[in-house]
C-alpha atoms as a PDB file:
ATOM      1  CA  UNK A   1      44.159 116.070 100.019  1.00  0.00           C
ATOM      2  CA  UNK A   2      45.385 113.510 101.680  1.00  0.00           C
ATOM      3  CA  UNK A   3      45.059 109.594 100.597  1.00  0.00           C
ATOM      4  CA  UNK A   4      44.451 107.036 102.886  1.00  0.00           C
ATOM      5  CA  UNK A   5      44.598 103.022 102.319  1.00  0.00           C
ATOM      6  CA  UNK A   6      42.377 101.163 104.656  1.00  0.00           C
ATOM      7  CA  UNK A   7      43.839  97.906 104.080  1.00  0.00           C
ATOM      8  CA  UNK A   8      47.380  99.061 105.230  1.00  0.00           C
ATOM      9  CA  UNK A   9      48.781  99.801 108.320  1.00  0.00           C
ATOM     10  CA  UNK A  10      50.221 103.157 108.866  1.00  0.00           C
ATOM     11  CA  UNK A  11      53.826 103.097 109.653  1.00  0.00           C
ATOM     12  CA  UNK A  12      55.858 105.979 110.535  1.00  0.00           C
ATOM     13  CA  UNK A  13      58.036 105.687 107.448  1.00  0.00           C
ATOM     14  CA  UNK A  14      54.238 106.093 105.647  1.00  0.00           C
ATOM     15  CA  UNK A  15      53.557 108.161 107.471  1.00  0.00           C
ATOM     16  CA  UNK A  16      56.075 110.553 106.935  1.00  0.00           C
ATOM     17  CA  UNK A  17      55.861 109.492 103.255  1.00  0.00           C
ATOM     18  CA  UNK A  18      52.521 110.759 103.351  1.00  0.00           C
ATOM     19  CA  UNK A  19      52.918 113.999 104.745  1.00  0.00           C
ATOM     20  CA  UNK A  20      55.958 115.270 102.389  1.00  0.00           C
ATOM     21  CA  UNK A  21      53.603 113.923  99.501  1.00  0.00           C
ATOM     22  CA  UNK A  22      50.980 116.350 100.924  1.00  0.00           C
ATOM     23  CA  UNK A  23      53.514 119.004 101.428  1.00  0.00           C
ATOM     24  CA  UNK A  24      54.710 118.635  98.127  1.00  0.00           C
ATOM     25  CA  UNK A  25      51.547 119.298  96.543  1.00  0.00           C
ATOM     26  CA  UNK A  26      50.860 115.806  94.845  1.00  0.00           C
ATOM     27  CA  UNK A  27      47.676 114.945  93.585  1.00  0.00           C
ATOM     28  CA  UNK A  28      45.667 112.191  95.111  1.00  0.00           C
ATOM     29  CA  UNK A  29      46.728 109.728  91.947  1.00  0.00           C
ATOM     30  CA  UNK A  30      49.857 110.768  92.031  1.00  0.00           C
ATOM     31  CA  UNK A  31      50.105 109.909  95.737  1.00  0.00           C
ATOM     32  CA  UNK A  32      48.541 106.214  95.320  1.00  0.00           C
ATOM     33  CA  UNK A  33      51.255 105.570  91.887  1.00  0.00           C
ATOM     34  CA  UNK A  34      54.420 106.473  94.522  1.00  0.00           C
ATOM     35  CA  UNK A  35      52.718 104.349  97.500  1.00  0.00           C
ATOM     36  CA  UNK A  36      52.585 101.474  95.313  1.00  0.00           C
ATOM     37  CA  UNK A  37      56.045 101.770  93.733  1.00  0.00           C
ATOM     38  CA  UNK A  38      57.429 101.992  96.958  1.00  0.00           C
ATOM     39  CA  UNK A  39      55.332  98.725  98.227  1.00  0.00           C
ATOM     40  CA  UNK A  40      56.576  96.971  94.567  1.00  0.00           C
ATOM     41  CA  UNK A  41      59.929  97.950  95.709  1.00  0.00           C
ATOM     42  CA  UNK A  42      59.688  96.481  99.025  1.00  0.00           C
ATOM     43  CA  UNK A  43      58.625  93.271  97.788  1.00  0.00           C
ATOM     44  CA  UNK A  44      61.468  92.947  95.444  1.00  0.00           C
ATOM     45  CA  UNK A  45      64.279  93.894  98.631  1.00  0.00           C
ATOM     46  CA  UNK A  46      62.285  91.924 100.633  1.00  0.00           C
ATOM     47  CA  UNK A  47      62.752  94.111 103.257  1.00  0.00           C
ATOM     48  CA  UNK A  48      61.396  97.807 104.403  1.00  0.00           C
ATOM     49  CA  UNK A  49      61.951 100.380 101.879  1.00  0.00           C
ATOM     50  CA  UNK A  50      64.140 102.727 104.032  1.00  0.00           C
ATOM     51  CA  UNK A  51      66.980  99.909 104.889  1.00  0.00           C
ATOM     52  CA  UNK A  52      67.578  99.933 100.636  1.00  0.00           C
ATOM     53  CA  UNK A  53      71.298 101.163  99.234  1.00  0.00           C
ATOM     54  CA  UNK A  54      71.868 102.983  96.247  1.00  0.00           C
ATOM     55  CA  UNK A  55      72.906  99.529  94.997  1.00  0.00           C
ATOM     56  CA  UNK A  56      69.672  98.012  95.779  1.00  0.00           C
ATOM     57  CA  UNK A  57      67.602 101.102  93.799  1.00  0.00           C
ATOM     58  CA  UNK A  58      69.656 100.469  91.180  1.00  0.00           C
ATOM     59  CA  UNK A  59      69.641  96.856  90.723  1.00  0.00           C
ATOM     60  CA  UNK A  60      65.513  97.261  90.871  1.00  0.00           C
ATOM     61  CA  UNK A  61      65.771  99.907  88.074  1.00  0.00           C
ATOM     62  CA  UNK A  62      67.736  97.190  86.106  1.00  0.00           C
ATOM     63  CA  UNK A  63      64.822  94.643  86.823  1.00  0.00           C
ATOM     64  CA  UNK A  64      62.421  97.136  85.693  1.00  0.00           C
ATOM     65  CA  UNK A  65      64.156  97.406  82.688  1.00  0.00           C
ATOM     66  CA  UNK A  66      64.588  93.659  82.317  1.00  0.00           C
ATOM     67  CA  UNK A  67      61.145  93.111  83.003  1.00  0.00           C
ATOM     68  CA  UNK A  68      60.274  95.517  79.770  1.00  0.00           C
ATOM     69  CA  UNK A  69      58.709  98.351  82.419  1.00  0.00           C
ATOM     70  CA  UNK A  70      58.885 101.311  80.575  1.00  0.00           C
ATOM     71  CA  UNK A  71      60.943 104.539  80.985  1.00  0.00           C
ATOM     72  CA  UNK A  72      58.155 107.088  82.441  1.00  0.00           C
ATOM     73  CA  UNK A  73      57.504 104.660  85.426  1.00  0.00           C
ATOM     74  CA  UNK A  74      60.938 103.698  86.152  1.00  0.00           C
ATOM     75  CA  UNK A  75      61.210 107.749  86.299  1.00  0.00           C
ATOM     76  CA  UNK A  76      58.226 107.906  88.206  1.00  0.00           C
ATOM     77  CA  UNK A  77      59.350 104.719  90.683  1.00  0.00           C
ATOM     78  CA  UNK A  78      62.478 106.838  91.071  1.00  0.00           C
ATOM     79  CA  UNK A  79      60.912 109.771  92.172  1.00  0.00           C
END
């Protein structure tokens, strides 16, 4: 099942973010919980996902944490 947002343009890089979701197996909820982490994400950079360092991921896991998100999504916005 794949899981489709009418509102948002289809990018390669989601795209391609959809297909290994499919590939891997992931549920349709699962599926919408990692596109919007990675969209949260983006905002914060300000900029697309795929240009981020590993100091950029973690400095957003900090903010998460600052921000009082709890552990299971930070894991989840991780994955």
């Amino acid at each position: 099942m794949t899981t489709y947002q009418a509102n948002a343009p289809i990018t390669p890089l989601r795209q391609r973010m959809q297909q290994d979701m499919v590939m891997r197996g992931l549920g349709a909820h699962t599926q919408q919980d990692y596109v919007r982490h990675v969209r949260n994400f983006a905002a914060f950079l300000g900029r697309p996902p795929d240009s981020a360092t590993a100091k950029d991921i973690r400095h957003y896991q900090l903010h998460q944490h600052e921000t009082g998100v709890g552990p299971a999504t930070i894991n989840s916005t991780v994955s």
